[in-house]
Protein backbone atom coordinates (compact mmCIF):
# COMPACT_ATOMS: atom_id res chain seq x y z
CA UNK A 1 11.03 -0.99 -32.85
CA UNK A 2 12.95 -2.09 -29.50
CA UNK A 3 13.66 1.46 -28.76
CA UNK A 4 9.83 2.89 -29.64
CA UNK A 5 8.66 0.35 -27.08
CA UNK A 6 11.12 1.61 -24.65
CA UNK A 7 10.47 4.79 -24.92
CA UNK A 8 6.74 4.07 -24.74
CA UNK A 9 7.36 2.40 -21.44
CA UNK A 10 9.78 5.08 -20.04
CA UNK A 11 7.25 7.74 -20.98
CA UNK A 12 4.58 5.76 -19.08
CA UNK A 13 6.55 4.97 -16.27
CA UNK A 14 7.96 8.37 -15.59
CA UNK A 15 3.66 9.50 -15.34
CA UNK A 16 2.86 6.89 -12.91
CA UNK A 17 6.01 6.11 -10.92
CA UNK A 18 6.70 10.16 -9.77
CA UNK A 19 3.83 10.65 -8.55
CA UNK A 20 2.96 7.65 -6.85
CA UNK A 21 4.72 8.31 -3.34
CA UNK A 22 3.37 10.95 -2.86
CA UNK A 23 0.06 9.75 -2.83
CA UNK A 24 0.62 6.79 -1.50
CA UNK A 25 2.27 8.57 1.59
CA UNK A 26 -0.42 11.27 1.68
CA UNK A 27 -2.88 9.78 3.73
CA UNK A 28 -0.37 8.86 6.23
CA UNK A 29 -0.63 10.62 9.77
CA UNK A 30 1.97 13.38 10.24
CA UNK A 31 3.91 11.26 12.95
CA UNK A 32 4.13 8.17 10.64
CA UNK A 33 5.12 10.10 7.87
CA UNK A 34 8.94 8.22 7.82
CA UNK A 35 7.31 4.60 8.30
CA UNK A 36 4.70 5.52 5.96
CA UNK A 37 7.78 7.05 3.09
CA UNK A 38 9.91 4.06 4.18
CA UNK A 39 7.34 1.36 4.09
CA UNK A 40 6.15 2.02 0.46
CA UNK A 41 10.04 2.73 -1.11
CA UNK A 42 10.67 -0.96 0.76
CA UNK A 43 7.75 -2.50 -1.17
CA UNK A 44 8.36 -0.69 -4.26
CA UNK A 45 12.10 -2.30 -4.07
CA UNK A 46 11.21 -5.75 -3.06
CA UNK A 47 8.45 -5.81 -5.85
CA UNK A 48 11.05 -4.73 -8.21
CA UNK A 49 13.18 -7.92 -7.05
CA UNK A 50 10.42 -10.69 -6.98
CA UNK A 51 9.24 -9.85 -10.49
CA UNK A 52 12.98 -9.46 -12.09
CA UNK A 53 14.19 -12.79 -9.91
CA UNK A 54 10.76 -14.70 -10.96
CA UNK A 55 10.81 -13.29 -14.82
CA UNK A 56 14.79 -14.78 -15.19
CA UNK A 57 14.47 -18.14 -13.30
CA UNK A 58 11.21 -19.08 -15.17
CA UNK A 59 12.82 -17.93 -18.45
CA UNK A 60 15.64 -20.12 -17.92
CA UNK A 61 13.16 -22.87 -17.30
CA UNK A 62 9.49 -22.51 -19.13
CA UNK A 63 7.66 -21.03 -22.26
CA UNK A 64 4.90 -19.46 -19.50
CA UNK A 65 7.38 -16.69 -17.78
CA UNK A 66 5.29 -14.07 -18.94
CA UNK A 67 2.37 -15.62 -16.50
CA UNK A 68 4.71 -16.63 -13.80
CA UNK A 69 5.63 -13.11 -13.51
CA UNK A 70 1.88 -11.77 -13.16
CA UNK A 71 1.04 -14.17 -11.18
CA UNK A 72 3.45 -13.33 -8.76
CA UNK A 73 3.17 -9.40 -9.19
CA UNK A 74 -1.15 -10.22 -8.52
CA UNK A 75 0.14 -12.34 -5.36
CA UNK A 76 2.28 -9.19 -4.00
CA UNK A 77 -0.44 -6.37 -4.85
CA UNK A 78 -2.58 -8.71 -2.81
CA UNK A 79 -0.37 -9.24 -0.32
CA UNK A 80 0.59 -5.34 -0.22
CA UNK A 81 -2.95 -4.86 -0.22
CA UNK A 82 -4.22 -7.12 2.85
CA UNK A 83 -1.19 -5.21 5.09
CA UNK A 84 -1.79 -2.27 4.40
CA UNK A 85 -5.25 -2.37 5.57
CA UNK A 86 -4.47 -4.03 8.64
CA UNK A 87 -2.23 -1.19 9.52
CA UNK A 88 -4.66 0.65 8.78
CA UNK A 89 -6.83 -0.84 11.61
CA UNK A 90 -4.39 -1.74 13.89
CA UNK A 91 -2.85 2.07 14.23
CA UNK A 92 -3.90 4.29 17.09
CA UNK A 93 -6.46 6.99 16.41
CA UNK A 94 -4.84 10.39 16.78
């Protein structure tokens, strides 16, 4: 059963996760291309981190790690989100 769920979740990862840099990074201007590629491999990384550092302290320590963890993944999607719109303002037109 273990290994139909992981499957099942490396199937559905492999969909989402390959193409998602791309479009993340395709609405980037051509001369922020690097920031833009660097910027969302960072964030994908650090994500990666919280949740895995969050899920293992609060499993050591609670019965709720499950909504520990989404609460902190909701606080970092948020976070990711309010950023990247005010980069979105704050860059040059050009």
């Amino acid at each position: 059963m273990l290994a139909l769920m992981f499957a099942i979740f490396g199937f559905g990862q492999g969909l989402v996760l390959t193409p998602l840099p791309s479009a993340a990074v395709a609405t980037v201007k051509p001369h922020c291309t690097g920031a833009g590629s660097d910027l969302c491999d960072t964030t994908a990384q650090i994500g990666i981190a919280a949740i895995g550092a969050t899920y293992f302290e609060s499993a050591n320590s609670s019965q709720h790690a499950v909504f520990v963890v989404f609460a902190v993944f909701a606080s970092l999607i948020m976070t990711s989100v309010a950023v990247l719109s005010w980069m979105r303002r704050a860059l040059p037109e050009t």
